[in-house]
Protein backbone atom coordinates (compact mmCIF):
# COMPACT_ATOMS: atom_id res chain seq x y z
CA UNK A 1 -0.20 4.75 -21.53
CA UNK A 2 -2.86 6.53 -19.37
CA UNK A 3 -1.71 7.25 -15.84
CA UNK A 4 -3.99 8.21 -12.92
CA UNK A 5 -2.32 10.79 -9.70
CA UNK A 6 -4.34 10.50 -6.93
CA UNK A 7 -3.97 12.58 -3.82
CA UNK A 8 -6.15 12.36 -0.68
CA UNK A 9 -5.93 12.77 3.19
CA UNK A 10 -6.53 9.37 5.39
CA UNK A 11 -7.77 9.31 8.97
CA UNK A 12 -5.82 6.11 9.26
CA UNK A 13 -2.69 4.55 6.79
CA UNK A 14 -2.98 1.49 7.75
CA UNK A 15 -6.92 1.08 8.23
CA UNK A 16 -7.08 2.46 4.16
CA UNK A 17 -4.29 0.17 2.98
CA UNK A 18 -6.08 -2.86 4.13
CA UNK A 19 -9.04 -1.62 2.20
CA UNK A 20 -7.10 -0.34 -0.62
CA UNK A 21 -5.38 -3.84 -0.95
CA UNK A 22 -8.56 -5.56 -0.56
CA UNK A 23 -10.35 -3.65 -3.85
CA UNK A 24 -7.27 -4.48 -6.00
CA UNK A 25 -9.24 -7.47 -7.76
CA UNK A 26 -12.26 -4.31 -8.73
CA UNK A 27 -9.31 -1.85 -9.44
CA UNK A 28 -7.97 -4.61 -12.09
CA UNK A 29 -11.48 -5.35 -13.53
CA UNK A 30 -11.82 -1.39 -14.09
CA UNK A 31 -8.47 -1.41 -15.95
CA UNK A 32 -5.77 -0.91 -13.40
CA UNK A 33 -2.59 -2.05 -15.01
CA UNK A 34 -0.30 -1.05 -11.88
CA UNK A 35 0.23 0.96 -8.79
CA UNK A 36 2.74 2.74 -6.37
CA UNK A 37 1.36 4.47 -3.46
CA UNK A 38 3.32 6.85 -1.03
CA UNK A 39 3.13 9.73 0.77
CA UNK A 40 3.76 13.13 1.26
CA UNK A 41 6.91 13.88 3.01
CA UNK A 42 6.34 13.78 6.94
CA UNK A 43 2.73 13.31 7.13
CA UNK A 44 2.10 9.71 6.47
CA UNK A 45 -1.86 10.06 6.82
CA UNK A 46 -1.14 11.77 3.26
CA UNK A 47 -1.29 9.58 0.44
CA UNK A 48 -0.42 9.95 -3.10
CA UNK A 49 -1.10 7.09 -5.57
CA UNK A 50 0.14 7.12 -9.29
CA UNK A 51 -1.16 4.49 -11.40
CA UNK A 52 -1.47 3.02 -15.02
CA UNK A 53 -4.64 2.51 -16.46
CA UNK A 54 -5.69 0.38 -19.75
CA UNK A 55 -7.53 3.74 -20.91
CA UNK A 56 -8.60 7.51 -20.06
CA UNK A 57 -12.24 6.34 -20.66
CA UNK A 58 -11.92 3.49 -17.80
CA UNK A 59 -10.20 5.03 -16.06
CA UNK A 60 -13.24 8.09 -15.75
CA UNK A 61 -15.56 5.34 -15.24
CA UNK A 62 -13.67 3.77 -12.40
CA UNK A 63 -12.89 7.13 -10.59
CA UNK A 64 -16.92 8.19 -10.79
CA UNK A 65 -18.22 4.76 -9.82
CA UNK A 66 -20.49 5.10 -6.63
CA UNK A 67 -18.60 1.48 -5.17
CA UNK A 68 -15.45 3.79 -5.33
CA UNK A 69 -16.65 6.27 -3.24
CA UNK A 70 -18.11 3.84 -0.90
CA UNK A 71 -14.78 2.29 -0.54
CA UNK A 72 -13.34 5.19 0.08
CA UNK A 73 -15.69 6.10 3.16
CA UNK A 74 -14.78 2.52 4.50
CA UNK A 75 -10.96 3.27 4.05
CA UNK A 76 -11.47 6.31 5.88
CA UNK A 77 -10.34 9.28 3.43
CA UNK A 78 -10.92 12.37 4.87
CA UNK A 79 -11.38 14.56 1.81
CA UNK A 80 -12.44 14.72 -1.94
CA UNK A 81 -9.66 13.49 -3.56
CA UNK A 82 -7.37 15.24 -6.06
CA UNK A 83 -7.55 12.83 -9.61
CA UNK A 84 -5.43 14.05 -12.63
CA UNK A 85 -5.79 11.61 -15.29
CA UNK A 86 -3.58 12.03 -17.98
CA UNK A 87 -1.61 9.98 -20.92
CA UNK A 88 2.08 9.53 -21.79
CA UNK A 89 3.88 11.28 -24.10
């Protein structure tokens, strides 16, 4: 199984939640198989995604795309993100 940790500041939770909700039906297309999002202790605006992907190549694809990044800007993340794709052992 190929996972995907994510870790990136938001100006807003709730403002990127509504946004990261809304690309779930692209996230699926690119391979997404499933997601849990949280945060880092105490500091909500924070977040920290883990999710399964279909593959490591996909997954790449999906975390270089250019509509990615735009989403992100819409959803309000502050910073580059931190992605560690890696696969199950």
């Amino acid at each position: 199984m190929t996972r995907v940790f994510v870790r990136h500041k938001v100006k807003n939770y709730a403002r990127w939640r509504e946004v990261f909700d809304s690309y779930r039906k692209v996230r699926r297309a690119g391979g997404e198989k499933s997601f849990k999002v949280g945060n880092i202790a105490g500091s909500p605006n924070n977040v920290v995604i883990l999710f399964s992907w279909d593959s490591v190549a996909n997954a790449k694809a999906f975390f270089r795309s250019k509509e990615l990044k735009a989403a992100m800007a819409e959803a309000g993340v502050r910073e580059k993100p931190e992605v560690y794709i890696f696969e199950d052992k």
